[in-house]
C-alpha atoms as a PDB file:
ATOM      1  CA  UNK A   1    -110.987  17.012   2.814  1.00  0.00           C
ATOM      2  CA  UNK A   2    -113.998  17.034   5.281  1.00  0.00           C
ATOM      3  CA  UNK A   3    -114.513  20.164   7.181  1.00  0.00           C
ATOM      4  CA  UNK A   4    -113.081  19.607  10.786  1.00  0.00           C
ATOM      5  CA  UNK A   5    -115.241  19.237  13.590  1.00  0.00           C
ATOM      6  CA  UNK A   6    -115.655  20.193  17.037  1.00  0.00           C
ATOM      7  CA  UNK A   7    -115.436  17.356  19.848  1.00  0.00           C
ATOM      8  CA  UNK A   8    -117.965  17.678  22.476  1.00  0.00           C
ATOM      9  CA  UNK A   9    -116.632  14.685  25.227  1.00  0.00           C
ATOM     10  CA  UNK A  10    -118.481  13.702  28.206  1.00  0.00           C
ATOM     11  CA  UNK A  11    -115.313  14.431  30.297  1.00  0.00           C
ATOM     12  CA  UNK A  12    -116.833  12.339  33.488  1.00  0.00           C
ATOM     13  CA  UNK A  13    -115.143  10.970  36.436  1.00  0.00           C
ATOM     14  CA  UNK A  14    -115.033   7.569  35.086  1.00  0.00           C
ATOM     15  CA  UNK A  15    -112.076   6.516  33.337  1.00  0.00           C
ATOM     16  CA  UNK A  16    -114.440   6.001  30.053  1.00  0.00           C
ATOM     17  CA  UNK A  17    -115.157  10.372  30.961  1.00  0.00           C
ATOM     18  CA  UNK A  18    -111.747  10.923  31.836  1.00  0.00           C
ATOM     19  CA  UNK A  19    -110.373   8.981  28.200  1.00  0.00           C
ATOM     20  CA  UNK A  20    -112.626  11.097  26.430  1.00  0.00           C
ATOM     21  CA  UNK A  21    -111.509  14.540  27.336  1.00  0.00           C
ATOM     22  CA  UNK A  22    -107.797  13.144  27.047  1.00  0.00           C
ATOM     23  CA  UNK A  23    -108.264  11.883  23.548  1.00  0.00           C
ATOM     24  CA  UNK A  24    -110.198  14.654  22.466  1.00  0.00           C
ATOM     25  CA  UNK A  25    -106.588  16.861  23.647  1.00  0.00           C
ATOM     26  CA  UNK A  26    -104.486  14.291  21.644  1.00  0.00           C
ATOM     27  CA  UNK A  27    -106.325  14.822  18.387  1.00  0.00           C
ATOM     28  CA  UNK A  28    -106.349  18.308  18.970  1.00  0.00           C
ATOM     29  CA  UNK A  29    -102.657  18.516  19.278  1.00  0.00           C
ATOM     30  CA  UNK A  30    -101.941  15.548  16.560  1.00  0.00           C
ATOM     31  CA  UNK A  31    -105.087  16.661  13.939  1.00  0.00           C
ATOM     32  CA  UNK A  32    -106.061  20.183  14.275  1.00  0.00           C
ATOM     33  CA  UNK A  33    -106.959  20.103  10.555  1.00  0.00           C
ATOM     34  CA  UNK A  34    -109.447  17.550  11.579  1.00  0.00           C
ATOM     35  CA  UNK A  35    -110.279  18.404  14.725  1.00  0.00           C
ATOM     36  CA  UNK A  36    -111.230  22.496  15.473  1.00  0.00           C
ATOM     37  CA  UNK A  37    -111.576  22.060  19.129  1.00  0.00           C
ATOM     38  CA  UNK A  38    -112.326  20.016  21.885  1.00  0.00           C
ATOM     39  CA  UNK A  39    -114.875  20.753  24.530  1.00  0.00           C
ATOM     40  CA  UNK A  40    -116.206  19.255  27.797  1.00  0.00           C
ATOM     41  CA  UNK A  41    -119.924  18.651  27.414  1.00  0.00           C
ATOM     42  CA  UNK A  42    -119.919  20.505  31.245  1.00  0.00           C
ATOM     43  CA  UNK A  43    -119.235  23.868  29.487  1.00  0.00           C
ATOM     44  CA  UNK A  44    -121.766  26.396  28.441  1.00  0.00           C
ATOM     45  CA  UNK A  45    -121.879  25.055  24.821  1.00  0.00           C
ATOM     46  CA  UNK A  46    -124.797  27.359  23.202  1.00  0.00           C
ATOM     47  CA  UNK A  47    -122.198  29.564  21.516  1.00  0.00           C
ATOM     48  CA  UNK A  48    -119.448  26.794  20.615  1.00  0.00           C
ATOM     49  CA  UNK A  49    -122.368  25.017  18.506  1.00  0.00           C
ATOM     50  CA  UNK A  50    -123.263  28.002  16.751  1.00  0.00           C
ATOM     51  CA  UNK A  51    -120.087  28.270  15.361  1.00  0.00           C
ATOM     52  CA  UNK A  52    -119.019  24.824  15.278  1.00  0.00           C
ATOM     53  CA  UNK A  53    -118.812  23.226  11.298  1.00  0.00           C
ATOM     54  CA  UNK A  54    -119.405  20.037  12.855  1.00  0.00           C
ATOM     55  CA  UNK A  55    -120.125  18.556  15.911  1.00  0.00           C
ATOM     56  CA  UNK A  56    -119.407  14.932  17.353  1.00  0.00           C
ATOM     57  CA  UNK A  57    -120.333  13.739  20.586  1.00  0.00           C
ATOM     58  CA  UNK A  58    -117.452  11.783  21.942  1.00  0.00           C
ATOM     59  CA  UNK A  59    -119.066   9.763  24.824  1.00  0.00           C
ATOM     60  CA  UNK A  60    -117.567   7.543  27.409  1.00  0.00           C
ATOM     61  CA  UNK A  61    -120.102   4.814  27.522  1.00  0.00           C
ATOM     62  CA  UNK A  62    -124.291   4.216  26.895  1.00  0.00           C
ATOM     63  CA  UNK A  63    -124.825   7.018  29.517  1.00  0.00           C
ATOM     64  CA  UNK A  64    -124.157   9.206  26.500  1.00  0.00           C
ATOM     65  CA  UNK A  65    -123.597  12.233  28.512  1.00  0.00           C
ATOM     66  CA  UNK A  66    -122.228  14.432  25.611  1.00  0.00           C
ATOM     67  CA  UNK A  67    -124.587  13.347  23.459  1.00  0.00           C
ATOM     68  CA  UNK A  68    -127.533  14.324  26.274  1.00  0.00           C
ATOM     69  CA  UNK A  69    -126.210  17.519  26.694  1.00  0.00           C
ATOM     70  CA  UNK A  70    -125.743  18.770  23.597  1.00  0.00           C
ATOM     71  CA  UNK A  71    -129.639  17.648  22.757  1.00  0.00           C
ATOM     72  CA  UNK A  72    -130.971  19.913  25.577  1.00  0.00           C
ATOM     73  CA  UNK A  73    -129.488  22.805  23.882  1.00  0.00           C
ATOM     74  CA  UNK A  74    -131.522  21.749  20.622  1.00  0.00           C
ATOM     75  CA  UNK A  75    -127.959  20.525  18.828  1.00  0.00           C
ATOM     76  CA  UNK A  76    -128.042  17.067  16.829  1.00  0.00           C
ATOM     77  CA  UNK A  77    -124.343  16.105  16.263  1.00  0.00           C
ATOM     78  CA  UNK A  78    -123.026  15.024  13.208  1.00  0.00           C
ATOM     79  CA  UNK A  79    -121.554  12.114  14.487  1.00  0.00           C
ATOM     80  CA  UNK A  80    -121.464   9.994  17.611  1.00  0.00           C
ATOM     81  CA  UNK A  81    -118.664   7.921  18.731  1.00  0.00           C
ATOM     82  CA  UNK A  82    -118.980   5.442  22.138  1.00  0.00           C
ATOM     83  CA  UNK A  83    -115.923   4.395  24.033  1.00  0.00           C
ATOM     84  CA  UNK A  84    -117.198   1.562  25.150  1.00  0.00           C
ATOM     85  CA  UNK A  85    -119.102   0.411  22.086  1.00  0.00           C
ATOM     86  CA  UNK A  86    -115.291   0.690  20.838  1.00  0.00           C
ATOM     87  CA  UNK A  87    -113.913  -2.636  22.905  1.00  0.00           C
ATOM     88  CA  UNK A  88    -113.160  -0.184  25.776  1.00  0.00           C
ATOM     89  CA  UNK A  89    -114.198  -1.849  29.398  1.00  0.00           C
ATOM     90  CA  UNK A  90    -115.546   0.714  31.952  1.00  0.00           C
ATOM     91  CA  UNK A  91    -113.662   0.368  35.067  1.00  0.00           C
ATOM     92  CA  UNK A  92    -114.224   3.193  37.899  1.00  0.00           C
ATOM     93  CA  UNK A  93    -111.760   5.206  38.955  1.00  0.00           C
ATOM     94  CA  UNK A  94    -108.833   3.531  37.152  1.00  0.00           C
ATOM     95  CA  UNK A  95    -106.482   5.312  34.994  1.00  0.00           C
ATOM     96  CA  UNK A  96    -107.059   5.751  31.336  1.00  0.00           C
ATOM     97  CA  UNK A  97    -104.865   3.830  29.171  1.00  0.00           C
ATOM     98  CA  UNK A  98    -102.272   4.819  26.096  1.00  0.00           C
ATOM     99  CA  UNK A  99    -103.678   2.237  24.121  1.00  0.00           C
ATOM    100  CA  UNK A 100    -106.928   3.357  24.781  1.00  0.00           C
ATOM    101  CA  UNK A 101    -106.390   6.770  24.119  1.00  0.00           C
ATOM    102  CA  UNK A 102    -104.883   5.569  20.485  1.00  0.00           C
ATOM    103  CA  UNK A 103    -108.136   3.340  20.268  1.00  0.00           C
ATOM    104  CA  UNK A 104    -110.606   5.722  21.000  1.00  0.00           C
ATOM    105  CA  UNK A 105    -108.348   8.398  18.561  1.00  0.00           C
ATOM    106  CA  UNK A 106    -108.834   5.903  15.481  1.00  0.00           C
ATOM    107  CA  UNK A 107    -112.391   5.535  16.118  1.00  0.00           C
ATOM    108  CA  UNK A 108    -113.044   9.372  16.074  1.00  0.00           C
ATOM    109  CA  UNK A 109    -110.871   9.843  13.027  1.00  0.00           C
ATOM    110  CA  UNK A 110    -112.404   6.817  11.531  1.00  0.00           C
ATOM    111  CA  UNK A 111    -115.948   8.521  12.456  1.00  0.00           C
ATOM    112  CA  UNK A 112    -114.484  11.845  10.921  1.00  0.00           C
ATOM    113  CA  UNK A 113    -113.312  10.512   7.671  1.00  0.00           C
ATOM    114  CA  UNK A 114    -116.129   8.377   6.973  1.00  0.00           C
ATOM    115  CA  UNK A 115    -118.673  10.964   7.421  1.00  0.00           C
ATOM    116  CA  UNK A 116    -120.506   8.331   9.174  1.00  0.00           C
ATOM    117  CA  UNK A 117    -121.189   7.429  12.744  1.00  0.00           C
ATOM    118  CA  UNK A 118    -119.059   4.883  14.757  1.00  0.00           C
ATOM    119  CA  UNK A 119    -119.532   3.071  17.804  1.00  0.00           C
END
């Protein structure tokens, strides 16, 4: 089995941000063999990515916040998974979906189990 790995999500206002700190809690709940811990990319992350096995940036949409952040602190993730490069529509202030939470959830694992990046 892979070593788990530590989401980093963009957790922004947006309901692409706001999906990615909520699925990000699912998979901790559902997979914490696969996923370690789940952090918003708005955190002091220096420490978190020292210890971290593995890191994926779990972004909302191209603004790649997560991904962004975690670069200023010299950190290259292991993977990188979009939201909306996963079929899911950006759309303001609207509430996340359950079906996009379980969308965005398979990509990650998907991402995760493949060893590859996704989206």
């Amino acid at each position: 089995m892979a070593e788990p790995v530590t989401l980093i999500t963009c957790s922004g206002l947006l309901n692409t941000g706001r999906l990615t700190t909520l699925t990000g809690t699912a998979l901790l709940r559902r997979s914490p063999d696969i996923v370690e811990a789940s952090l918003p990319a708005s955190r002091p992350l220096e420490e978190a990515a020292r210890y971290a096995g593995r890191i994926l940036a779990l972004d909302g949409c191209e603004d790649a916040c997560a991904l962004r952040r975690l670069r200023e602190i010299g950190v290259e993730p292991d993977l990188h998974v979009v939201a909306t490069e996963c079929g899911i529509t950006k759309d303001g202030m609207a509430e996340p979906r359950f079906d996009e939470i379980e969308r965005l959830a398979g990509a990650v694992l998907a991402a995760v189990r493949g060893g590859s990046e996704s989206g």
